[in-house]
N, C-alpha and C. Protein backbone atom coordinates (compact mmCIF):
# COMPACT_ATOMS: atom_id res chain seq x y z
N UNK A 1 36.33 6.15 -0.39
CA UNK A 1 36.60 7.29 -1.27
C UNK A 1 37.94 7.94 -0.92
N UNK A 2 38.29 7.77 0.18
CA UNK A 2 39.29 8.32 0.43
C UNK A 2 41.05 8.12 0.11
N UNK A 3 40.81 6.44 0.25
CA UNK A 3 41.77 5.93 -0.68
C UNK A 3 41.93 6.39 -1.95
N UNK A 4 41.37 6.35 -3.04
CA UNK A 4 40.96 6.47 -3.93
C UNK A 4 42.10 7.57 -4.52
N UNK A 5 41.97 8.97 -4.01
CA UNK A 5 42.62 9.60 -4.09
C UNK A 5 44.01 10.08 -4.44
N UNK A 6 44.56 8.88 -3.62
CA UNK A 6 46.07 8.65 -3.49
C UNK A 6 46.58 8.22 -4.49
N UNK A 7 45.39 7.62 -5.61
CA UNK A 7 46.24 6.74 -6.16
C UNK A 7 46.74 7.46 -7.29
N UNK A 8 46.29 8.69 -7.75
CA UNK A 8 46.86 9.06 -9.22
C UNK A 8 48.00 9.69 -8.81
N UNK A 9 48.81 10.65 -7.11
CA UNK A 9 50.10 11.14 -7.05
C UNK A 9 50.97 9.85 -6.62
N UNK A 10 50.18 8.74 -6.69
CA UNK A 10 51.26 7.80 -6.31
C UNK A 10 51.79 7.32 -8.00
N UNK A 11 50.58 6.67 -8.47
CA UNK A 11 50.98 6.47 -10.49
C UNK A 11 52.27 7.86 -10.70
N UNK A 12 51.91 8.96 -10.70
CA UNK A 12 52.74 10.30 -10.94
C UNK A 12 54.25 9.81 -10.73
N UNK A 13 54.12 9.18 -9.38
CA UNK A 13 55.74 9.47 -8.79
C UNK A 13 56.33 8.31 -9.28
N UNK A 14 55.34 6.74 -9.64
CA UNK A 14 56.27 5.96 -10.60
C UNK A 14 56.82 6.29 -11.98
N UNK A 15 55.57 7.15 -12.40
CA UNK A 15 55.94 7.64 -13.93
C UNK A 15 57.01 8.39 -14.41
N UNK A 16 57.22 9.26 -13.53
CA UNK A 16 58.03 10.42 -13.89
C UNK A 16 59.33 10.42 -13.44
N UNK A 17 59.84 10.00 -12.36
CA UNK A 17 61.10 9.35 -11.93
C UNK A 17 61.75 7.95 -11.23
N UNK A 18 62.96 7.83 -11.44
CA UNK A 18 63.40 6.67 -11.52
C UNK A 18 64.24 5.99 -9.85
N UNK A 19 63.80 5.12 -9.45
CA UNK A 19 64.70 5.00 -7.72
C UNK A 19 65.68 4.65 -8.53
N UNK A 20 66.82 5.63 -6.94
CA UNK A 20 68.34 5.38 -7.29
C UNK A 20 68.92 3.89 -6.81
N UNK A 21 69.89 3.40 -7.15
CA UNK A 21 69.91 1.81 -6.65
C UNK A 21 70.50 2.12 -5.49
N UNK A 22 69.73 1.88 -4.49
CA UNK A 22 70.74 1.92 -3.20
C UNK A 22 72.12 1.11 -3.31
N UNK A 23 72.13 0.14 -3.69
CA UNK A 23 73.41 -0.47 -3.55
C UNK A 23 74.28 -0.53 -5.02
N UNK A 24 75.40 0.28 -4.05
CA UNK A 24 75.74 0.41 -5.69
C UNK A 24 76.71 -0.45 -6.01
N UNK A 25 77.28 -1.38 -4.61
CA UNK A 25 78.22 -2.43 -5.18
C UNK A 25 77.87 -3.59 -6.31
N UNK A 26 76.19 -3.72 -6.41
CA UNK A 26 75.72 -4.65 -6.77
C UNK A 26 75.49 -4.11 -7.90
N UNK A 27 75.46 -2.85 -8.51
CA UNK A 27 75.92 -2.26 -9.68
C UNK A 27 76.86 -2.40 -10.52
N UNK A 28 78.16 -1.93 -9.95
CA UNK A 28 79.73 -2.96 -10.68
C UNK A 28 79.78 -3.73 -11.04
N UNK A 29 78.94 -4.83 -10.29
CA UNK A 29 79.37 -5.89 -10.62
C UNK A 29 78.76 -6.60 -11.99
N UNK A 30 77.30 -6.04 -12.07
CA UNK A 30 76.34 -5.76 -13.17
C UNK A 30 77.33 -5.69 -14.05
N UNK A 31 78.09 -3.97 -13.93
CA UNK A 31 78.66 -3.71 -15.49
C UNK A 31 79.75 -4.14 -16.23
N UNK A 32 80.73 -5.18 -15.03
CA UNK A 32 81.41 -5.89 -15.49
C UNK A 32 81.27 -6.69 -16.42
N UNK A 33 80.03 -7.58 -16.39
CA UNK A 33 79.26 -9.08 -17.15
C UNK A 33 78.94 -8.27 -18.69
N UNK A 34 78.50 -6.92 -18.48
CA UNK A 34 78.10 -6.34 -19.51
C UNK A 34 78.51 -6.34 -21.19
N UNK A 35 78.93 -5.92 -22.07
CA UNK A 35 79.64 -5.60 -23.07
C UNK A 35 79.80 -4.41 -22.71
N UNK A 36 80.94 -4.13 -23.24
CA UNK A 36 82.29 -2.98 -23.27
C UNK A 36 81.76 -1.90 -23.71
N UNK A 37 81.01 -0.98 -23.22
CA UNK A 37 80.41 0.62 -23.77
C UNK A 37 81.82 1.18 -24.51
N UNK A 38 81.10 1.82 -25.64
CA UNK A 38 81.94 2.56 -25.78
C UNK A 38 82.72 3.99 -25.37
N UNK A 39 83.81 4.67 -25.44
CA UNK A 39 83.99 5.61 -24.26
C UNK A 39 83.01 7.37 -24.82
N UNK A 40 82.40 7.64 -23.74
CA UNK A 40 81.71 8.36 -23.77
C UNK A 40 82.15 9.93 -23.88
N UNK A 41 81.62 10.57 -24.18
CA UNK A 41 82.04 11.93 -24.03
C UNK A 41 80.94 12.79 -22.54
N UNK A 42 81.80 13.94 -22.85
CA UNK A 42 80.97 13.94 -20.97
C UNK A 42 79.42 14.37 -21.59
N UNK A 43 79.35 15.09 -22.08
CA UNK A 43 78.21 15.25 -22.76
C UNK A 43 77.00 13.80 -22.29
N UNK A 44 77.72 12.56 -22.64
CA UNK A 44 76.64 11.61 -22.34
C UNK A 44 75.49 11.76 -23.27
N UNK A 45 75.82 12.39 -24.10
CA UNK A 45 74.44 12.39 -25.37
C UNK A 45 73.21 13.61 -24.64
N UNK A 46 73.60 14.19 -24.37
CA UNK A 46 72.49 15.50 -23.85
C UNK A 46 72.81 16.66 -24.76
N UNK A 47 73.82 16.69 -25.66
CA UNK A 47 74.14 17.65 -26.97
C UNK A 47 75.58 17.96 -27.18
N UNK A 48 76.22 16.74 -28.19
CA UNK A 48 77.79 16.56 -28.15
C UNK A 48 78.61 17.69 -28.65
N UNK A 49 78.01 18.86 -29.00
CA UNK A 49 78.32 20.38 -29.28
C UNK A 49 78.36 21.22 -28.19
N UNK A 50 77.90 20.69 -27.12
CA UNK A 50 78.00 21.31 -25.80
C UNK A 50 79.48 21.64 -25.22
N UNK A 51 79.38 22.36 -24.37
CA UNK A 51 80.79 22.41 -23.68
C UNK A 51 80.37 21.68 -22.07
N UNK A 52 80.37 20.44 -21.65
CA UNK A 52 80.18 19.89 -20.34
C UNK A 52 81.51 19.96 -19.38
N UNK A 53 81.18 20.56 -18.03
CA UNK A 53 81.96 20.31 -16.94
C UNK A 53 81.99 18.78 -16.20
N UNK A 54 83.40 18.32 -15.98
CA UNK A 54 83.60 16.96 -15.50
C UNK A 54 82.90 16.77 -13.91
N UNK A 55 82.82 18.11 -13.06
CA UNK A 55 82.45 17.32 -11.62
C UNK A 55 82.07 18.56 -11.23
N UNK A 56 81.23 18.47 -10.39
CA UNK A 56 80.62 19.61 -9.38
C UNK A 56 81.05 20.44 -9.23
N UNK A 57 82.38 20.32 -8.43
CA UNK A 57 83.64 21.28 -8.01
C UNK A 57 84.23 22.12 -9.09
N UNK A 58 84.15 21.80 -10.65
CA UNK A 58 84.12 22.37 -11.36
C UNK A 58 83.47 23.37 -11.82
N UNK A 59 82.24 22.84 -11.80
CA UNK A 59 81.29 23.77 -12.82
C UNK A 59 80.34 24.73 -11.56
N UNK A 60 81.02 23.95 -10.24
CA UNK A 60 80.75 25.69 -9.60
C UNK A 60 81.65 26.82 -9.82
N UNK A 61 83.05 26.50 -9.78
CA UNK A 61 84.50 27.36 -10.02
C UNK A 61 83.90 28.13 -11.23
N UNK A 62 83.61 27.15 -12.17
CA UNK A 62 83.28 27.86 -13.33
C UNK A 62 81.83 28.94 -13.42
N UNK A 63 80.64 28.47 -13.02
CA UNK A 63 80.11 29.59 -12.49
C UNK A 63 80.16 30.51 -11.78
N UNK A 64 81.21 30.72 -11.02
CA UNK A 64 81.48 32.18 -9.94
C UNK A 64 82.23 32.76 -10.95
N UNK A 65 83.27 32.19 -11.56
CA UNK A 65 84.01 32.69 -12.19
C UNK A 65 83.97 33.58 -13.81
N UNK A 66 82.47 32.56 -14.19
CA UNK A 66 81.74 33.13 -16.08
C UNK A 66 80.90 34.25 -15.21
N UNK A 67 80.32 34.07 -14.24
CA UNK A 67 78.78 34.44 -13.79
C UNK A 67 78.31 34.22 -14.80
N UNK A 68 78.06 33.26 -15.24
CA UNK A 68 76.82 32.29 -15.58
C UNK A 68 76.20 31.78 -14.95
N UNK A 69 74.90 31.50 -14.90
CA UNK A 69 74.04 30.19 -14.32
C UNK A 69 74.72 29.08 -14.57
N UNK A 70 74.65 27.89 -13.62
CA UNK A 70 74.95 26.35 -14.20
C UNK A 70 73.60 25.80 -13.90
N UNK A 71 73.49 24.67 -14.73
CA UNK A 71 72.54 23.87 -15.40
C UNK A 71 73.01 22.52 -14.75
N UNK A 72 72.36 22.04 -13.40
CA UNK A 72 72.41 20.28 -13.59
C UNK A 72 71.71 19.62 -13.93
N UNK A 73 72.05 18.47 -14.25
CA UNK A 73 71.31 17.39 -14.92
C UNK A 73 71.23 15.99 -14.08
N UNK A 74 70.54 15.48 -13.25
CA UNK A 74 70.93 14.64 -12.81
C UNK A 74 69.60 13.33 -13.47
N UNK A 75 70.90 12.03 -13.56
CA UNK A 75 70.17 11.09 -14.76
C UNK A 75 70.87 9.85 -14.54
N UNK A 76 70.15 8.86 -14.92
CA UNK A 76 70.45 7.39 -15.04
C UNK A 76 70.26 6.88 -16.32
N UNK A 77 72.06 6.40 -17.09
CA UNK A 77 71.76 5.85 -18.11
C UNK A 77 70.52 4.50 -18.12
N UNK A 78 70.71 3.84 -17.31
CA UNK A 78 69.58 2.53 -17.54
C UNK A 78 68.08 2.87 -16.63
N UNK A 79 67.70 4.51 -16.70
CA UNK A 79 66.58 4.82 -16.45
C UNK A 79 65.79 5.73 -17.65
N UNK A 80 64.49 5.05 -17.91
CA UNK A 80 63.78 5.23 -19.30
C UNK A 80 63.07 6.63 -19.20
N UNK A 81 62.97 7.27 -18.16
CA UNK A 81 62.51 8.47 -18.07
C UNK A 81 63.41 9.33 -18.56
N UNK A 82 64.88 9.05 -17.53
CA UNK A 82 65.61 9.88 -18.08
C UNK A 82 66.25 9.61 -19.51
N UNK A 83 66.47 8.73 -20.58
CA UNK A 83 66.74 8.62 -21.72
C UNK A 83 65.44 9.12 -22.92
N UNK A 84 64.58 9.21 -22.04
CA UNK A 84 63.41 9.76 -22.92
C UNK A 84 63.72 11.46 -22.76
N UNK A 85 63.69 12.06 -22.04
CA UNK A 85 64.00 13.16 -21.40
C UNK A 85 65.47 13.88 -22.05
N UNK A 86 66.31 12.99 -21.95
CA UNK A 86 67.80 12.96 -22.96
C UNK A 86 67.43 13.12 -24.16
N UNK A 87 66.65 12.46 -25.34
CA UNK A 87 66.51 12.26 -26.41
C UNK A 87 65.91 13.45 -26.68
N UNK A 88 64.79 14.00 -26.43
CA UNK A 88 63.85 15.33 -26.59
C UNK A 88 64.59 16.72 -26.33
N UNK A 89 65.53 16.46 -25.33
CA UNK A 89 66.47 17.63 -24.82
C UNK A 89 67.73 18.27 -25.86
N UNK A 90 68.15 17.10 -26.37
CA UNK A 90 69.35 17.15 -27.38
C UNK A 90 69.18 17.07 -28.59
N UNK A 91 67.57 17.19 -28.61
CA UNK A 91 67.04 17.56 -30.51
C UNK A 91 66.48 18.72 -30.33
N UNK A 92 66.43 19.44 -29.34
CA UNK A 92 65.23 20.77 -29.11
C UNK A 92 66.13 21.40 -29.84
N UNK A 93 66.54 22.38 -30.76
CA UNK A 93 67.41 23.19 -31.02
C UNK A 93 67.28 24.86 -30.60
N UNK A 94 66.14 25.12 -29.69
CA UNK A 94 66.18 26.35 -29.42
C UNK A 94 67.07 25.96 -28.08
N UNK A 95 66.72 24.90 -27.38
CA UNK A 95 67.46 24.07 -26.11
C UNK A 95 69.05 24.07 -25.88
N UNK A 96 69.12 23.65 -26.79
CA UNK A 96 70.48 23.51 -27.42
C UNK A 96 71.31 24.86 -27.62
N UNK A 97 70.42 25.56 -28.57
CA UNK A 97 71.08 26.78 -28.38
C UNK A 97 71.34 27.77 -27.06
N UNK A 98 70.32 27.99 -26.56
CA UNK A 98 70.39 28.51 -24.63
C UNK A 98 71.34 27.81 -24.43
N UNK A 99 71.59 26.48 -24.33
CA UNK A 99 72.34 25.87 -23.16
C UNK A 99 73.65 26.61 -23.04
N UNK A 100 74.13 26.99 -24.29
CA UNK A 100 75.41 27.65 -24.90
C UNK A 100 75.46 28.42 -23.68
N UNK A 101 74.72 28.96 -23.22
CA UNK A 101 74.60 30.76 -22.06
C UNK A 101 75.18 29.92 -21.15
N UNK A 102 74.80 29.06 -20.21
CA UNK A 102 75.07 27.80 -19.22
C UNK A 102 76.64 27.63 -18.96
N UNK A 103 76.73 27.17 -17.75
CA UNK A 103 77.68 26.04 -17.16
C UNK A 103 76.71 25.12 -17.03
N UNK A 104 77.43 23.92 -17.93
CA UNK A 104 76.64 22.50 -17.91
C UNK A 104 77.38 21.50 -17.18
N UNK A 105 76.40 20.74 -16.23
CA UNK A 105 76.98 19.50 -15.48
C UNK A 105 75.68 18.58 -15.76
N UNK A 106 76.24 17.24 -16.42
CA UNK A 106 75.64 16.19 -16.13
C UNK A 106 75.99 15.54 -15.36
N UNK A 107 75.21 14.34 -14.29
CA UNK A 107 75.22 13.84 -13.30
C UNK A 107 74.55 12.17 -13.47
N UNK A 108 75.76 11.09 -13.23
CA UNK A 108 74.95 9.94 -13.25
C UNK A 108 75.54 9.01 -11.88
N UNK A 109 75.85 10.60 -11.06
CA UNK A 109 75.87 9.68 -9.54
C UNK A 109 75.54 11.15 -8.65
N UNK A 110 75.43 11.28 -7.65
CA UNK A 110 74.47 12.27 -6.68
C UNK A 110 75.99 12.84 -5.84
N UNK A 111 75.56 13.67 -5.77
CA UNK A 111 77.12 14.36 -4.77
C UNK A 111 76.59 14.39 -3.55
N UNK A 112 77.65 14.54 -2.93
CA UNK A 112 76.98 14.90 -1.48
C UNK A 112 76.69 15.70 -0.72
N UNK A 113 76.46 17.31 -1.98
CA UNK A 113 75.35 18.26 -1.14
C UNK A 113 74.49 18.05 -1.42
N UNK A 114 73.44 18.48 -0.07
CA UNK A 114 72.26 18.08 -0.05
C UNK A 114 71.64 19.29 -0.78
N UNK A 115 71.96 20.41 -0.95
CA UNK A 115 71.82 21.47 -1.64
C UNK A 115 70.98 20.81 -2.85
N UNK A 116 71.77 19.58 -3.59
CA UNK A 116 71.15 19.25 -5.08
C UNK A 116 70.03 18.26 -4.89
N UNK A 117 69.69 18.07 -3.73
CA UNK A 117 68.35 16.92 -3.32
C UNK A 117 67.48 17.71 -2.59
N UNK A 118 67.21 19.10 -2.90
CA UNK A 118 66.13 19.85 -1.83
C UNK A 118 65.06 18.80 -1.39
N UNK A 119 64.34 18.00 -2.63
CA UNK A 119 63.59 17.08 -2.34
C UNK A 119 63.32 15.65 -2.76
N UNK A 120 64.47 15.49 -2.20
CA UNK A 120 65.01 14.06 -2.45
C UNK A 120 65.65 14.05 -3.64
N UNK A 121 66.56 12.07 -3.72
CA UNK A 121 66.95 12.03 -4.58
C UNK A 121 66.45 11.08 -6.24
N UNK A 122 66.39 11.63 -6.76
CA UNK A 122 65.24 11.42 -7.81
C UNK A 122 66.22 11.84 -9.30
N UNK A 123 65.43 10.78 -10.44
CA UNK A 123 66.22 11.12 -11.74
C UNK A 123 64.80 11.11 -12.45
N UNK A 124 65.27 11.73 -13.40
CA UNK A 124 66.14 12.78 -13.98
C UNK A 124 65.45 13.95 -13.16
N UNK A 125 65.82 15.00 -12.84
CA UNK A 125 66.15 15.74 -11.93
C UNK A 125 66.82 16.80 -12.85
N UNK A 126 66.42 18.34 -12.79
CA UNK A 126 67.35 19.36 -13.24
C UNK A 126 67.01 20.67 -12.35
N UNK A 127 68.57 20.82 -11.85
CA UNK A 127 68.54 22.31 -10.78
C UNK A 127 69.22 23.21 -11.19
N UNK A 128 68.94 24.04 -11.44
CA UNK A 128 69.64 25.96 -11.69
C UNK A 128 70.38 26.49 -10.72
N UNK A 129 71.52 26.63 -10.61
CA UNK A 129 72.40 27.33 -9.41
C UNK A 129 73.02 28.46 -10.65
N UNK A 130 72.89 29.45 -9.44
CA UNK A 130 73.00 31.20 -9.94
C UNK A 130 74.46 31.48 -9.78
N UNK A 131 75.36 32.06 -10.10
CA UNK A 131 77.17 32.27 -10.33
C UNK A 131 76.82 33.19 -8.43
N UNK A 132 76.26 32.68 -7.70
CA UNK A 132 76.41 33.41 -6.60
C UNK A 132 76.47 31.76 -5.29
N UNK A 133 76.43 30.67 -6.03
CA UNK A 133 76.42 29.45 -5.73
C UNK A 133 74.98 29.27 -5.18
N UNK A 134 73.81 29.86 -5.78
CA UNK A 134 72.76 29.72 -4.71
C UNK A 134 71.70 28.77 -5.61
N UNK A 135 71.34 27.71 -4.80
CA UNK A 135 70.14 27.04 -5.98
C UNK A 135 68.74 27.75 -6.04
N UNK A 136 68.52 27.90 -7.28
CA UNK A 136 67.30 28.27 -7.82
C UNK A 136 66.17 27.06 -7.40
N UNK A 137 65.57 27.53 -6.28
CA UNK A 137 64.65 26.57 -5.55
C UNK A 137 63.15 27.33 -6.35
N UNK A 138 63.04 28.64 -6.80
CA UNK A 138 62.13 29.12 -7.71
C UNK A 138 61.92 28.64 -9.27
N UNK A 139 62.77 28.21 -9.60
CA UNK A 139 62.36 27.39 -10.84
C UNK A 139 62.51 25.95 -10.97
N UNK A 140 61.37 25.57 -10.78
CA UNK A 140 60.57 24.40 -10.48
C UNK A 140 60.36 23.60 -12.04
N UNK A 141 59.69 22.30 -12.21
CA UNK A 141 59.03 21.46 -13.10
C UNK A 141 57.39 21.46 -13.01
N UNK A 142 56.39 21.01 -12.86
CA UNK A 142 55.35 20.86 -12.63
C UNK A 142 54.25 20.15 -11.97
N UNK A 143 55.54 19.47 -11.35
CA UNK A 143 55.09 18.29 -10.43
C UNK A 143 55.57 18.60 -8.47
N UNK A 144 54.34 18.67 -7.72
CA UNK A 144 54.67 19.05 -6.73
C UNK A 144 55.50 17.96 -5.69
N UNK A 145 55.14 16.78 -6.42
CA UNK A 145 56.31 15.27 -5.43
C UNK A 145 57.30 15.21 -5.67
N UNK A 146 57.60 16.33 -6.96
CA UNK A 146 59.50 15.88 -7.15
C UNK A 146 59.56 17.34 -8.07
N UNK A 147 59.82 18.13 -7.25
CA UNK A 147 59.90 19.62 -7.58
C UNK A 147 60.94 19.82 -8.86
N UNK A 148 61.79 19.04 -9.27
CA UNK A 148 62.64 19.32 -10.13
C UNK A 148 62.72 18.41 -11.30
N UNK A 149 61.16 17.39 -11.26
CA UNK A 149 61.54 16.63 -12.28
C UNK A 149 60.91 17.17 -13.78
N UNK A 150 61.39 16.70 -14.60
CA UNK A 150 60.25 16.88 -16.24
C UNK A 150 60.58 15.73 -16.84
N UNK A 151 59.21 15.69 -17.68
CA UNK A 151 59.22 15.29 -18.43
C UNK A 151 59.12 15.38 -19.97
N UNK A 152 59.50 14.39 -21.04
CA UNK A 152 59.39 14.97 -22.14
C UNK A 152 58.75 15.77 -22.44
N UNK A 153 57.12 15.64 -22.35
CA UNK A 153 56.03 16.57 -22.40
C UNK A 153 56.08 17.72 -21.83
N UNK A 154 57.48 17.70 -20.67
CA UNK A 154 57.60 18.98 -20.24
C UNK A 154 58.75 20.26 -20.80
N UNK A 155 59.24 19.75 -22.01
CA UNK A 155 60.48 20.31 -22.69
C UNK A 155 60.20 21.69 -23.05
N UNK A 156 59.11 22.34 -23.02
CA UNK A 156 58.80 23.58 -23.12
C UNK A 156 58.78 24.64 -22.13
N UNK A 157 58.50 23.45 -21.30
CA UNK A 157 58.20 24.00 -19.48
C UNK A 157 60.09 24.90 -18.94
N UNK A 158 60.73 23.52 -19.56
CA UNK A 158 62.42 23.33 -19.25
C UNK A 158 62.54 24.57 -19.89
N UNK A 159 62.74 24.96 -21.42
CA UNK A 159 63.01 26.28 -22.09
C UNK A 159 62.60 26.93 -21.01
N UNK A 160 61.37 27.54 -20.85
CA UNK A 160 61.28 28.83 -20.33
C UNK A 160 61.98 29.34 -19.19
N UNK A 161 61.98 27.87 -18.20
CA UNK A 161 62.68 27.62 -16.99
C UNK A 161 64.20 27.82 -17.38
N UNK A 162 64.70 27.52 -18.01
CA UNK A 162 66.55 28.43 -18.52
C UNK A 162 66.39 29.47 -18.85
N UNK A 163 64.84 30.14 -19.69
CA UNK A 163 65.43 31.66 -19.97
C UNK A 163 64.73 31.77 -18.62
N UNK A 164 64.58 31.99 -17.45
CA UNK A 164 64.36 32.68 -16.20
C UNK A 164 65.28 33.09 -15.70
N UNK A 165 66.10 31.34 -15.52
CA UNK A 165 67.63 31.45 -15.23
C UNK A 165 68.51 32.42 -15.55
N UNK A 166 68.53 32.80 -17.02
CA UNK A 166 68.85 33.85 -17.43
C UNK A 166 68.83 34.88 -17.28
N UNK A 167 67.23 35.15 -17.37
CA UNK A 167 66.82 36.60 -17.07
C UNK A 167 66.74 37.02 -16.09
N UNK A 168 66.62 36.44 -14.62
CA UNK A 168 66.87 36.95 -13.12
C UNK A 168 68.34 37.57 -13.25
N UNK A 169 68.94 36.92 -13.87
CA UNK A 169 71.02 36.69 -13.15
C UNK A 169 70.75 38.42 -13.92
N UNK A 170 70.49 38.44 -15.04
CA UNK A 170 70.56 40.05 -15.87
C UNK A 170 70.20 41.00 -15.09
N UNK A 171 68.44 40.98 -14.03
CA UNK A 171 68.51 42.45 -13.53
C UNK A 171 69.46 42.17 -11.93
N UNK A 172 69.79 40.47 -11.51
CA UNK A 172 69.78 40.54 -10.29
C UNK A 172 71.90 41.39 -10.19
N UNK A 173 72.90 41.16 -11.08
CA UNK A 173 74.06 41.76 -11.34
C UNK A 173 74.21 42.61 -11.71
């Protein structure tokens, strides 16, 4: 009986996020053989009306500087969670509209603060950092093995979780 147990947070943690490829030389070489993507906008299809920041270092500058919240996104184009997760995100239109409030960073490689892996590194993955550079370790997803993941089914969960974002930064300035 005791086994038993284990097995539905183990199903959970295949379902809901995606392993990163440890090796990423063996990646390149993948996308070489590939056909020729076409060139992307930074957006990456998460809402091409958006205004997206190019790199970390950015869209923190830019949050101290709006005091805005920033919004990461961290995601793997050839991971099905996160393109499911993409697709639901960039048709929500109340979603869409919030994001506007945001500094937006999408992410389809991991930086190297550990700040953005409180618990591990995992896709799709979304963390709230406050224009004071501090991550919002209080607004969570619903899953206790990967504190920051959602899923489609969780796109409602995500809304409320940006207006928090929001509404802390209002009484906390």
């Amino acid at each position: 009986a005791m086994e038993k147990s284990y097995v539905p947070v183990f199903l959970l943690l295949i379902v809901i996020s995606c392993a990163l490829a440890k090796d990423a030389g063996k990646k390149d070489s993948k996308d070489t053989t590939a056909k020729p993507k076409l060139p992307q906008t930074l957006s990456r299809g998460w809402g091409d009306q958006l205004i997206w920041t190019q790199t970390y270092e950015e869209a923190l500058f830019r949050a101290k500087h709006s005091q805005k919240p920033l919004m990461i996104i961290h995601h793997l184009e050839d991971c099905p969670h996160s393109q499911a997760l993409k697709k639901v995100f960039a048709e929500h239109k109340d979603i869409q509209k919030l994001a506007e409030k945001f500094i937006l960073l999408n992410l389809v490689y991991e930086t190297t603060d550990k700040n953005l892996a409180p618990d591990g590194q995992y896709v799709p993955r979304i963390l709230f950092i406050d224009p004071s550079l501090t991550v919002r370790a209080d607004i969570t997803g619903r899953y206790s093995n990967r504190l920051y993941a959602y899923e489609p089914s969780d796109i409602s969960l995500l809304y409320s979780n940006m207006q928090k974002a929001l509404k802390l930064l209002k009484t906390e300035l």
